[in-house]
N, C-alpha and C. Protein backbone atom coordinates (compact mmCIF):
# COMPACT_ATOMS: atom_id res chain seq x y z
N UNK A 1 32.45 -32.12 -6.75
CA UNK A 1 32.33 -33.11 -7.80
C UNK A 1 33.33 -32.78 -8.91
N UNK A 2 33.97 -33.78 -9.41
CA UNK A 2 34.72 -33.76 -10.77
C UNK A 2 34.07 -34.37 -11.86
N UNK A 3 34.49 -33.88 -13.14
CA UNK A 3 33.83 -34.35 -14.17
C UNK A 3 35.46 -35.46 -14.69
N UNK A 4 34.46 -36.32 -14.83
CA UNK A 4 34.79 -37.67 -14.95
C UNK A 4 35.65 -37.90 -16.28
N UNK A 5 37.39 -37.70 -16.62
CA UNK A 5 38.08 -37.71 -17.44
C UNK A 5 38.27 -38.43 -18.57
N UNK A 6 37.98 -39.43 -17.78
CA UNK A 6 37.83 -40.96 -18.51
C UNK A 6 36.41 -40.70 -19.42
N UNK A 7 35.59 -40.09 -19.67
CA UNK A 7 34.56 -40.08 -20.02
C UNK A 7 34.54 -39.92 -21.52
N UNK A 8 33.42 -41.03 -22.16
CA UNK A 8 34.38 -41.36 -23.69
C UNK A 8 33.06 -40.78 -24.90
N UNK A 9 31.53 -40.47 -23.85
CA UNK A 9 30.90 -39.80 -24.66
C UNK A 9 31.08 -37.91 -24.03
N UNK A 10 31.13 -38.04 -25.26
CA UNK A 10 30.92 -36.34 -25.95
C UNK A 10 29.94 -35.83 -26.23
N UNK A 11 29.18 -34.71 -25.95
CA UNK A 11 27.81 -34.23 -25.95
C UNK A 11 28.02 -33.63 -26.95
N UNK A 12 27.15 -33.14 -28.16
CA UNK A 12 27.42 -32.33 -29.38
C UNK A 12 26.83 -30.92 -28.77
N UNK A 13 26.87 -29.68 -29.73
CA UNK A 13 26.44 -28.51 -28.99
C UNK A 13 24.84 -29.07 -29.01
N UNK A 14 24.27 -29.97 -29.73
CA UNK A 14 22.54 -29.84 -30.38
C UNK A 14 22.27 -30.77 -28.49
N UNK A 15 23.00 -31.86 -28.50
CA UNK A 15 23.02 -32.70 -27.44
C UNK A 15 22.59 -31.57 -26.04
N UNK A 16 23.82 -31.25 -26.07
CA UNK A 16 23.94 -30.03 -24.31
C UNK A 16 22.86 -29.08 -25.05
N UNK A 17 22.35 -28.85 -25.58
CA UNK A 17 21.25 -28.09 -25.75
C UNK A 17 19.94 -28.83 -25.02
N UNK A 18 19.78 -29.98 -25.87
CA UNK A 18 18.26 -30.80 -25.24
C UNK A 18 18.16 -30.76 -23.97
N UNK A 19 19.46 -31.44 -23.74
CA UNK A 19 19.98 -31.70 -21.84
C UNK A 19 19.22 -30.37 -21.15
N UNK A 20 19.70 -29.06 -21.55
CA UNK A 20 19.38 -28.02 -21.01
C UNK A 20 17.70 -27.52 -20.94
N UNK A 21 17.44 -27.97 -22.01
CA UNK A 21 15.66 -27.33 -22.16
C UNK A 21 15.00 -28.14 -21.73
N UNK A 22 15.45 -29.54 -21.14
CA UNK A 22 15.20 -30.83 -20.49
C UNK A 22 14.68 -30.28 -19.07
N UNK A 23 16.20 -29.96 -18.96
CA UNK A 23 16.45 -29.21 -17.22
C UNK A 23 15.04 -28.14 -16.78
N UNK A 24 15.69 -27.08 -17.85
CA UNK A 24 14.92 -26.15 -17.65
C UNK A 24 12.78 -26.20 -17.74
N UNK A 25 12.86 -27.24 -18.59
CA UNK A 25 11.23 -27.61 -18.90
C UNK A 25 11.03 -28.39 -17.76
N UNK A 26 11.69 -29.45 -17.14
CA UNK A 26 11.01 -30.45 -15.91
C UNK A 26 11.76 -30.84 -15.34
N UNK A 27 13.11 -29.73 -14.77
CA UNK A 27 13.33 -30.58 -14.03
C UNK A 27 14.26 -31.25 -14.16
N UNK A 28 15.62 -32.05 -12.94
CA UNK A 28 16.14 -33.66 -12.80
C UNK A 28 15.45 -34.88 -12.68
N UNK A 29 15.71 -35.39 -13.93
CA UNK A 29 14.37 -36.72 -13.63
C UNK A 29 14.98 -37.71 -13.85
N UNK A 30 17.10 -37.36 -13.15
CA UNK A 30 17.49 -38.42 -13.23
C UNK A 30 18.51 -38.17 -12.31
N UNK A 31 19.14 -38.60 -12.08
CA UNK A 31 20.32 -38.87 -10.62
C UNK A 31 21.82 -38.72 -11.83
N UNK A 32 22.85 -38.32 -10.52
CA UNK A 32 24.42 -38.42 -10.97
C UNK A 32 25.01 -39.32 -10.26
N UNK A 33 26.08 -40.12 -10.92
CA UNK A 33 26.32 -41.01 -9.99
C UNK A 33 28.08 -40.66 -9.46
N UNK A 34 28.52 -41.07 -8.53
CA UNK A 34 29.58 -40.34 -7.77
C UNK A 34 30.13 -41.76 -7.93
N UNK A 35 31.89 -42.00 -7.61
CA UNK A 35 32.58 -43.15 -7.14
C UNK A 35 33.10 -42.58 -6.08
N UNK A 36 33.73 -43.35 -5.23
CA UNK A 36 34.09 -42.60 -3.95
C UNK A 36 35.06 -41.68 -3.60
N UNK A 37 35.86 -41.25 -4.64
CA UNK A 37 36.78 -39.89 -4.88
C UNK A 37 36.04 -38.84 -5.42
N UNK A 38 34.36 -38.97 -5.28
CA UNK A 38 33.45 -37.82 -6.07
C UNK A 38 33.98 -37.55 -7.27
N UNK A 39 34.02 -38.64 -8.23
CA UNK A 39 33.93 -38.21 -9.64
C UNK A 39 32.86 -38.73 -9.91
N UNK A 40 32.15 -38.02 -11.26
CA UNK A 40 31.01 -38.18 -12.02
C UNK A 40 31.48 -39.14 -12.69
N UNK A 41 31.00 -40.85 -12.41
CA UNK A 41 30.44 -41.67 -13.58
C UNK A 41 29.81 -41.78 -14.15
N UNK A 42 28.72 -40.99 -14.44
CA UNK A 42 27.26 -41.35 -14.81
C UNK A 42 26.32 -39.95 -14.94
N UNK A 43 26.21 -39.13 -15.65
CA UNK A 43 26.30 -37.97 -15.59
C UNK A 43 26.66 -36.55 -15.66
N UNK A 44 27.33 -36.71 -16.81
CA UNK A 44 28.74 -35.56 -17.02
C UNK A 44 27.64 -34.60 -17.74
N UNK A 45 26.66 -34.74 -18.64
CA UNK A 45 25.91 -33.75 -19.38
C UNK A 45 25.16 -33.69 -18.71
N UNK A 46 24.71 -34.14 -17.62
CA UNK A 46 23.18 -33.54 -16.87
C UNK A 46 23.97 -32.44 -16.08
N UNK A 47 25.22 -32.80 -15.23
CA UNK A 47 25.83 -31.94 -14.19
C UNK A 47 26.48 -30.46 -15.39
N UNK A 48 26.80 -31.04 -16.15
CA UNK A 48 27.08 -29.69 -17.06
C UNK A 48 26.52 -28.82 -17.61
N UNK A 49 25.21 -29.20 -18.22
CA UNK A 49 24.09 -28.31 -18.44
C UNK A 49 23.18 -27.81 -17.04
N UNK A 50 23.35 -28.63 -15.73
CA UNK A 50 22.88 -27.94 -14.21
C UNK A 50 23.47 -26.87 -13.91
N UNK A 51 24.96 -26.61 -14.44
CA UNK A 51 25.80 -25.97 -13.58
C UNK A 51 25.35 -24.08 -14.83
N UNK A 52 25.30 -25.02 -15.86
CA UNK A 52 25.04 -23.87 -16.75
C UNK A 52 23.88 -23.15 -16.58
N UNK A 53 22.84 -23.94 -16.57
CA UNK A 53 21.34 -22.75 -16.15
C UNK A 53 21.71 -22.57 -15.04
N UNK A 54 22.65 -22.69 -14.23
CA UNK A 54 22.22 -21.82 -12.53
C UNK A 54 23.40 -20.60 -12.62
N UNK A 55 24.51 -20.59 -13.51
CA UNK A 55 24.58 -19.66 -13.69
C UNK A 55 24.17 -18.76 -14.59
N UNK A 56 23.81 -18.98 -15.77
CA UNK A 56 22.71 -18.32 -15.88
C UNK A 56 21.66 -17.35 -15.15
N UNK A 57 21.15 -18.16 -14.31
CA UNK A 57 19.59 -17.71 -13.47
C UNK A 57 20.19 -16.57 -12.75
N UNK A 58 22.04 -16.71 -12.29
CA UNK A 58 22.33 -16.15 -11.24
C UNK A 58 22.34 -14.65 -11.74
N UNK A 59 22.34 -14.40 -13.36
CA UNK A 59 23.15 -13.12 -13.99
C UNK A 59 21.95 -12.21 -13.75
């Protein structure tokens, strides 16, 4: 997956924070959406704060 360049919102640090304690409290309780070159349309802060708690978990 690529994160989607064109992408015109910006998460603040307070933003990718919620996203994360979101994650971490319950869970994906929402989908990413792909176009057919697997870029992220729809989803750039859920897949970015995913990628962050799993490395995390991994340390």
């Amino acid at each position: 997956m690529n994160y989607d360049n064109r992408n015109y919102r910006k998460h603040s640090k307070r933003s990718n924070a919620l996203i994360e304690k979101s994650l971490s409290d319950n869970g994906a309780g929402r989908s990413i959406t792909l176009d057919s070159e697997e870029n992220i349309i729809c989803g750039n802060g859920v897949y970015k704060a995913a990628a962050k708690l799993k490395r995390e978990k991994q340390k």
